[in-house]
PDB file of N, CA and C in Angstrom:
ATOM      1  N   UNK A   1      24.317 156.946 -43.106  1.00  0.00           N
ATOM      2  CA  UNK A   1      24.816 155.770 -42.430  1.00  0.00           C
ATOM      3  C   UNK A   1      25.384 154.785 -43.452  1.00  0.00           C
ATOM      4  N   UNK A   2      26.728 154.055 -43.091  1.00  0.00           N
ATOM      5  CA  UNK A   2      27.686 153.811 -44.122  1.00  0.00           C
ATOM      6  C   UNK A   2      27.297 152.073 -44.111  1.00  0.00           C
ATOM      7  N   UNK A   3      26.239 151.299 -44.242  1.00  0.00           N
ATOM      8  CA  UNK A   3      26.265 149.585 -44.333  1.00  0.00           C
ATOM      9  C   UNK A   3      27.395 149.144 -44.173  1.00  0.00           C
ATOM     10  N   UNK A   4      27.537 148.089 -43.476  1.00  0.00           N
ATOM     11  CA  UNK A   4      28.941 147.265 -43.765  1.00  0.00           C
ATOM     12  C   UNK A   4      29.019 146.033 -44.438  1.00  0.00           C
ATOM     13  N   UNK A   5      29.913 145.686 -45.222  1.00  0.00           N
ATOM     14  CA  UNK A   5      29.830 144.797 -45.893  1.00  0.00           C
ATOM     15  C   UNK A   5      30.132 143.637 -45.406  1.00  0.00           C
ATOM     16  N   UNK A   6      29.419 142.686 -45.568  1.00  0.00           N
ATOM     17  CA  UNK A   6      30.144 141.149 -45.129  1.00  0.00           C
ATOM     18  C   UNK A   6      31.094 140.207 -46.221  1.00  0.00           C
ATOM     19  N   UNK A   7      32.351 140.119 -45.414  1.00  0.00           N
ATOM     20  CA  UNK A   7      33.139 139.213 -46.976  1.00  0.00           C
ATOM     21  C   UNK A   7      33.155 137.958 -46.486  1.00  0.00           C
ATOM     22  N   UNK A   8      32.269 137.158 -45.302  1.00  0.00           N
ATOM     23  CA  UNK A   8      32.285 136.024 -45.165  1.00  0.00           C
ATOM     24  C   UNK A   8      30.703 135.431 -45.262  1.00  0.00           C
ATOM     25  N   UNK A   9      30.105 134.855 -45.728  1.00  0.00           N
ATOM     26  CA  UNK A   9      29.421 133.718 -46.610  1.00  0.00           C
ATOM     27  C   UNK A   9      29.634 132.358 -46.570  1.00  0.00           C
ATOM     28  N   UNK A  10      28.288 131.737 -45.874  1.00  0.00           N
ATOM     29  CA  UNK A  10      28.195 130.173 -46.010  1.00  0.00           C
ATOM     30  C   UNK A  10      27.256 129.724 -47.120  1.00  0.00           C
ATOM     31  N   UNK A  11      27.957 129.002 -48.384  1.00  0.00           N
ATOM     32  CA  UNK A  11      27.818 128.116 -49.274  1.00  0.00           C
ATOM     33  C   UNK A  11      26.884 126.891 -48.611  1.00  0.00           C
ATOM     34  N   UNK A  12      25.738 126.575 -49.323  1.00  0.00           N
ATOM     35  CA  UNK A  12      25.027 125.433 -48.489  1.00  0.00           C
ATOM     36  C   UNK A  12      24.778 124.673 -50.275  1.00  0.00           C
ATOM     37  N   UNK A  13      25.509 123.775 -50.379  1.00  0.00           N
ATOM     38  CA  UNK A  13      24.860 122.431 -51.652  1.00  0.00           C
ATOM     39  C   UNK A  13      24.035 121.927 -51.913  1.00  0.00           C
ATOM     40  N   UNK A  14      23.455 122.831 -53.261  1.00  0.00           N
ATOM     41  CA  UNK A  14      22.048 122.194 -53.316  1.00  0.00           C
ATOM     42  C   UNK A  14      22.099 120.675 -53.790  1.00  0.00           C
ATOM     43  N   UNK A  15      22.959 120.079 -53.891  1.00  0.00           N
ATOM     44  CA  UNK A  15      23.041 118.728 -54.268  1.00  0.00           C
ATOM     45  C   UNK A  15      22.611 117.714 -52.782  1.00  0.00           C
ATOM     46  N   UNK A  16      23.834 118.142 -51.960  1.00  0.00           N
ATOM     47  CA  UNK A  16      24.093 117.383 -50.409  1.00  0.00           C
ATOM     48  C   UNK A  16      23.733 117.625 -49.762  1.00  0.00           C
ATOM     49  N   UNK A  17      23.676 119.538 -49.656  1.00  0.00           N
ATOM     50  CA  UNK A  17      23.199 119.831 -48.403  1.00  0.00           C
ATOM     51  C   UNK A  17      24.523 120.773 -47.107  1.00  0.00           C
ATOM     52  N   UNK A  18      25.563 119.997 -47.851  1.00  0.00           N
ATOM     53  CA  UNK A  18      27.002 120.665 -47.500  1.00  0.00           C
ATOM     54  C   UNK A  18      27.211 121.947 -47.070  1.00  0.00           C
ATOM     55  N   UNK A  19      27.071 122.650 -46.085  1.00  0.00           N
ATOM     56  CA  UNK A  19      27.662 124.025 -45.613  1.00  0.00           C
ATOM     57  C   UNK A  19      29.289 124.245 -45.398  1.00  0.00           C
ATOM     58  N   UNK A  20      29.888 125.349 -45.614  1.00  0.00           N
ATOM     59  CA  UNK A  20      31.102 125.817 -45.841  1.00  0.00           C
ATOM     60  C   UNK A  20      31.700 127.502 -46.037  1.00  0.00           C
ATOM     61  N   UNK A  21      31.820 127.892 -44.881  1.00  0.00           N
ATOM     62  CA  UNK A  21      31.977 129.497 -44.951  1.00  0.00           C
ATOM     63  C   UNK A  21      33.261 129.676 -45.920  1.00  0.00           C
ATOM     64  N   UNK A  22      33.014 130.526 -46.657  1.00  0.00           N
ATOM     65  CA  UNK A  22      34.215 131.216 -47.666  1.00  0.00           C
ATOM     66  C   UNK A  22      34.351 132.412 -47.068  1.00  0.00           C
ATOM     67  N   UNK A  23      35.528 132.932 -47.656  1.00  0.00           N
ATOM     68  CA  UNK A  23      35.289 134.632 -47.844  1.00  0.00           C
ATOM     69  C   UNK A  23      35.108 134.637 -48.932  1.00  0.00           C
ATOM     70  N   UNK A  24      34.587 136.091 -49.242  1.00  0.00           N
ATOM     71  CA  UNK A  24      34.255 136.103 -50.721  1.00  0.00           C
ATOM     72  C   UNK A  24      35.481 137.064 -51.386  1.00  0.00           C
ATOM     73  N   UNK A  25      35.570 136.641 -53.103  1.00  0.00           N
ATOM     74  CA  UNK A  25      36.705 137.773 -53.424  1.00  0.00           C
ATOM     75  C   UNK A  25      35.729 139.460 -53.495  1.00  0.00           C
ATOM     76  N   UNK A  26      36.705 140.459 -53.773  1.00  0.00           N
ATOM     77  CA  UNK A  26      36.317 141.895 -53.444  1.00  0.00           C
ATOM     78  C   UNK A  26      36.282 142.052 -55.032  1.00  0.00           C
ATOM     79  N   UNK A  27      37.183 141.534 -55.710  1.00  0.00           N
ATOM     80  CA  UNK A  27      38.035 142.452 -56.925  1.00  0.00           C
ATOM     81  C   UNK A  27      37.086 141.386 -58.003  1.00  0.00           C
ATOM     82  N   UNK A  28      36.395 140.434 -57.705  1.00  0.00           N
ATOM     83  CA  UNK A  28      35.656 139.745 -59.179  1.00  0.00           C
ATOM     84  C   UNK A  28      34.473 138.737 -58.441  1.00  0.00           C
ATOM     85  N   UNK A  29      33.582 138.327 -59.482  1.00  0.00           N
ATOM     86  CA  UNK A  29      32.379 137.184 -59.014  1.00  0.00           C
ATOM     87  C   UNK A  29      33.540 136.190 -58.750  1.00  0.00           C
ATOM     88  N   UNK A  30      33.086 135.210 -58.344  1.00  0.00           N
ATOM     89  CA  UNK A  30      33.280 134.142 -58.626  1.00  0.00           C
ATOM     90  C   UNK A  30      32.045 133.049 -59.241  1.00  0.00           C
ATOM     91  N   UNK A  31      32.863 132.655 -60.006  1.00  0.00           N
ATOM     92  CA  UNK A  31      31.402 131.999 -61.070  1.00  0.00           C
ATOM     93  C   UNK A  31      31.161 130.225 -60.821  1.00  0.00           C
ATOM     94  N   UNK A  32      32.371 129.747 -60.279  1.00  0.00           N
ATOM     95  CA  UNK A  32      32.340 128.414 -60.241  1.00  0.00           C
ATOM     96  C   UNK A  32      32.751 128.327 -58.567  1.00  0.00           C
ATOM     97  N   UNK A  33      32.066 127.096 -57.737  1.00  0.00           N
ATOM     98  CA  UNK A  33      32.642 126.656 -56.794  1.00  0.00           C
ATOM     99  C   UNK A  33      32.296 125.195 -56.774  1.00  0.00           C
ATOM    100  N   UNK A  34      33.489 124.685 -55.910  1.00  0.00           N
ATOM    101  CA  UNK A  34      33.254 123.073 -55.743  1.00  0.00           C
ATOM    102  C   UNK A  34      33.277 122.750 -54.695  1.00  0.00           C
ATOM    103  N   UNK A  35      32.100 122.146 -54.114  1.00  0.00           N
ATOM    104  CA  UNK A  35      31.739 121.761 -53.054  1.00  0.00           C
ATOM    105  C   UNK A  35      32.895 120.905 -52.520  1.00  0.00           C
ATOM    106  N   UNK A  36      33.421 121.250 -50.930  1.00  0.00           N
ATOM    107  CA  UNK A  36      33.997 120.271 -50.334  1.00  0.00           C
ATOM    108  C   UNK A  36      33.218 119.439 -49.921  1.00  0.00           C
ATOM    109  N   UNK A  37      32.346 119.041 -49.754  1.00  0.00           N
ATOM    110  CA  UNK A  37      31.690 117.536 -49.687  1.00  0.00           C
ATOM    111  C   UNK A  37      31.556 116.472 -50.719  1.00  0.00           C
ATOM    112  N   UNK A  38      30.954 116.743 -51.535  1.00  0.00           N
ATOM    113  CA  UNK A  38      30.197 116.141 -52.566  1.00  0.00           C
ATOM    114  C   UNK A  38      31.095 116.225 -54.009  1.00  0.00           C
ATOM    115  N   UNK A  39      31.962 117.360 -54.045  1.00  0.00           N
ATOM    116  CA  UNK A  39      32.712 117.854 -55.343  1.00  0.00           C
ATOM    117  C   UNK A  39      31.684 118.241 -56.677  1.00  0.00           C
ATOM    118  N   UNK A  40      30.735 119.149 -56.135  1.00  0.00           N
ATOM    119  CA  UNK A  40      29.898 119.149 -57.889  1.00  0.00           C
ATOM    120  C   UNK A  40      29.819 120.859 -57.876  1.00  0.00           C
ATOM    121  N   UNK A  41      30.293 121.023 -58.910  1.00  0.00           N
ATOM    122  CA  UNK A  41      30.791 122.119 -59.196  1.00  0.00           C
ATOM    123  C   UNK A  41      29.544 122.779 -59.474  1.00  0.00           C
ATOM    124  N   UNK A  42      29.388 124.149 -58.558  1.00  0.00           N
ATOM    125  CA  UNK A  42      28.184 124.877 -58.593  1.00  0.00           C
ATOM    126  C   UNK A  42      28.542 126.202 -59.624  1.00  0.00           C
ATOM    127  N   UNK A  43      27.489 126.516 -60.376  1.00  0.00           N
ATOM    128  CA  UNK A  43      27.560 127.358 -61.070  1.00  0.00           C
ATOM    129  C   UNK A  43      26.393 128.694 -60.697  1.00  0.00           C
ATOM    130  N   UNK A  44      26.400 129.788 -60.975  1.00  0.00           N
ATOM    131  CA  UNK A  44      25.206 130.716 -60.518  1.00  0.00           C
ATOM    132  C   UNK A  44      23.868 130.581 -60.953  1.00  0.00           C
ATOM    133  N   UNK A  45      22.569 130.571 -60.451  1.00  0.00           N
ATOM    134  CA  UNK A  45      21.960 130.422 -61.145  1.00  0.00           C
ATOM    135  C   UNK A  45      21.186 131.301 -62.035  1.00  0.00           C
ATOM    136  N   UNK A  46      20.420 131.292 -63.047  1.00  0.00           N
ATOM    137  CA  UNK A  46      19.989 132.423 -63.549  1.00  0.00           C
ATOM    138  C   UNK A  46      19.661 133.617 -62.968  1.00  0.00           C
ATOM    139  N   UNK A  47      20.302 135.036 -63.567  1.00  0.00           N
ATOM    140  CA  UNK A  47      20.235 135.877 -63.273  1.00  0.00           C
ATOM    141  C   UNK A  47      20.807 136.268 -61.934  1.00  0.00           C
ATOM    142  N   UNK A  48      21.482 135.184 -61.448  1.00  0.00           N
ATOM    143  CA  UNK A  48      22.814 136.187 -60.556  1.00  0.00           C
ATOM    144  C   UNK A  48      23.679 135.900 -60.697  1.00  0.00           C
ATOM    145  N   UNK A  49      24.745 136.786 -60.618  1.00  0.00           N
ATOM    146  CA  UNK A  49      26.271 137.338 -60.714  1.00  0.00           C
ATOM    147  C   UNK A  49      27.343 136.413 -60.163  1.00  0.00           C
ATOM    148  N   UNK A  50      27.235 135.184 -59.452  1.00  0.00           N
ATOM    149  CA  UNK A  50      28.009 134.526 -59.027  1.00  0.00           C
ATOM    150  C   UNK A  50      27.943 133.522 -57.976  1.00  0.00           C
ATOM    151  N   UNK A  51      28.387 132.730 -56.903  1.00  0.00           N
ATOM    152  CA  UNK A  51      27.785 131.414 -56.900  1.00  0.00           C
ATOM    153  C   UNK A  51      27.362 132.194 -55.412  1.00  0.00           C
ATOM    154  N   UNK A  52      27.970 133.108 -54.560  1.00  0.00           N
ATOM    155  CA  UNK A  52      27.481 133.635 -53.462  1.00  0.00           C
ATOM    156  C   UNK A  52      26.287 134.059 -53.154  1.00  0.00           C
ATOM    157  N   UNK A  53      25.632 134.270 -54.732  1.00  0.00           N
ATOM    158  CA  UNK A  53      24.175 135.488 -54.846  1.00  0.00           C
ATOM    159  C   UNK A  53      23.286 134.348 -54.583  1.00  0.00           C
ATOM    160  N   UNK A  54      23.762 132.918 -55.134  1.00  0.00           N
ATOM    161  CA  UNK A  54      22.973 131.665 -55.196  1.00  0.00           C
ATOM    162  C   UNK A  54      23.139 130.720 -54.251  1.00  0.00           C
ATOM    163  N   UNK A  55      23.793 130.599 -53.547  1.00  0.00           N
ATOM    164  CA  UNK A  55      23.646 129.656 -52.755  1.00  0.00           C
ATOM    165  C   UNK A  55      24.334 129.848 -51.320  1.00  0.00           C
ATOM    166  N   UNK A  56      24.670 131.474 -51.157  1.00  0.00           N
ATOM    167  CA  UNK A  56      25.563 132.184 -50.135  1.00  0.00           C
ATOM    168  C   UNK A  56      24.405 132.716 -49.232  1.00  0.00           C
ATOM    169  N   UNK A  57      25.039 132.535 -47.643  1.00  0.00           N
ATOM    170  CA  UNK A  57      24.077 133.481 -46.650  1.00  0.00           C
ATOM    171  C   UNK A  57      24.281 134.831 -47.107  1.00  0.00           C
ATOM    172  N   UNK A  58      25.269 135.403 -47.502  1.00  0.00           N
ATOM    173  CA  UNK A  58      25.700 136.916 -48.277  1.00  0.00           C
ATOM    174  C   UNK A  58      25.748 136.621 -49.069  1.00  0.00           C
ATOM    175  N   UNK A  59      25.130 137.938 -49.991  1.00  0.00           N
ATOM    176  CA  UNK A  59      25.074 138.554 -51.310  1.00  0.00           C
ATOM    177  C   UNK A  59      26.490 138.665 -51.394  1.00  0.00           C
ATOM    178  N   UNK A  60      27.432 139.199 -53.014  1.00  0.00           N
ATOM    179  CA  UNK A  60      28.614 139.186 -53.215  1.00  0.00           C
ATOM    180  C   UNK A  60      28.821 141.002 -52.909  1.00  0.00           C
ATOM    181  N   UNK A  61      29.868 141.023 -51.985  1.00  0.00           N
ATOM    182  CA  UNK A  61      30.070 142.515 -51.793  1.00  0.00           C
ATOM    183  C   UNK A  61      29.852 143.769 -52.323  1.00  0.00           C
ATOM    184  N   UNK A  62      29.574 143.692 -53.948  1.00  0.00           N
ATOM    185  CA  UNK A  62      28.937 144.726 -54.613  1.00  0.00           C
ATOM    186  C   UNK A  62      27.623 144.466 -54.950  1.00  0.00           C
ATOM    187  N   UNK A  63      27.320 143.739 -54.303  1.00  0.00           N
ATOM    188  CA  UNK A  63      25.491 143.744 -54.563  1.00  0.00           C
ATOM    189  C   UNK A  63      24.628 144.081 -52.914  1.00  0.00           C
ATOM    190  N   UNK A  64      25.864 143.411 -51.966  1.00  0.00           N
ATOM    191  CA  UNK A  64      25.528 144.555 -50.900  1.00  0.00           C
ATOM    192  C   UNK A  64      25.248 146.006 -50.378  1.00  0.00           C
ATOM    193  N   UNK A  65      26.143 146.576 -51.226  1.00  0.00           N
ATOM    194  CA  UNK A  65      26.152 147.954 -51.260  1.00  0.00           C
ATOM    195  C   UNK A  65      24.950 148.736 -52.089  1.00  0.00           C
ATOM    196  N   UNK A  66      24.441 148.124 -52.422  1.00  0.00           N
ATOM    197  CA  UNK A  66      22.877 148.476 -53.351  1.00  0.00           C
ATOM    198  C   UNK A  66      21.932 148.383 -52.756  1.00  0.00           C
TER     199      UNK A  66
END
């Protein structure tokens, strides 16, 4: 049985509190995002791969598949 991947992900700010669905990219992490609320640029936190693993309702598409 083949999982499906999700490429959409809500971002929630650990600063504000701010929610905001992205899609996520396929082809790289993304390492930086900036909150449309608040503007404070989130970075991953230790030991994950990008800002989706950290603060995303979805994992980043290749960590789904694991």
């Amino acid at each position: 049985m083949h999982k499906t991947i999700k490429l959409q992900s809500t971002i929630t700010c650990p600063n504000c509190g701010h929610k905001n669905e992205e899609t996520m990219p396929t082809d790289s992490c993304q390492y930086f995002y900036e909150c449309k609320n608040c503007k404070t640029i989130l970075k991953p936190k230790e030991g994950d791969c990008c800002v989706y693993c950290s603060y995303g309702t979805e994992k980043y598409p290749s960590k789904q598949q694991k």
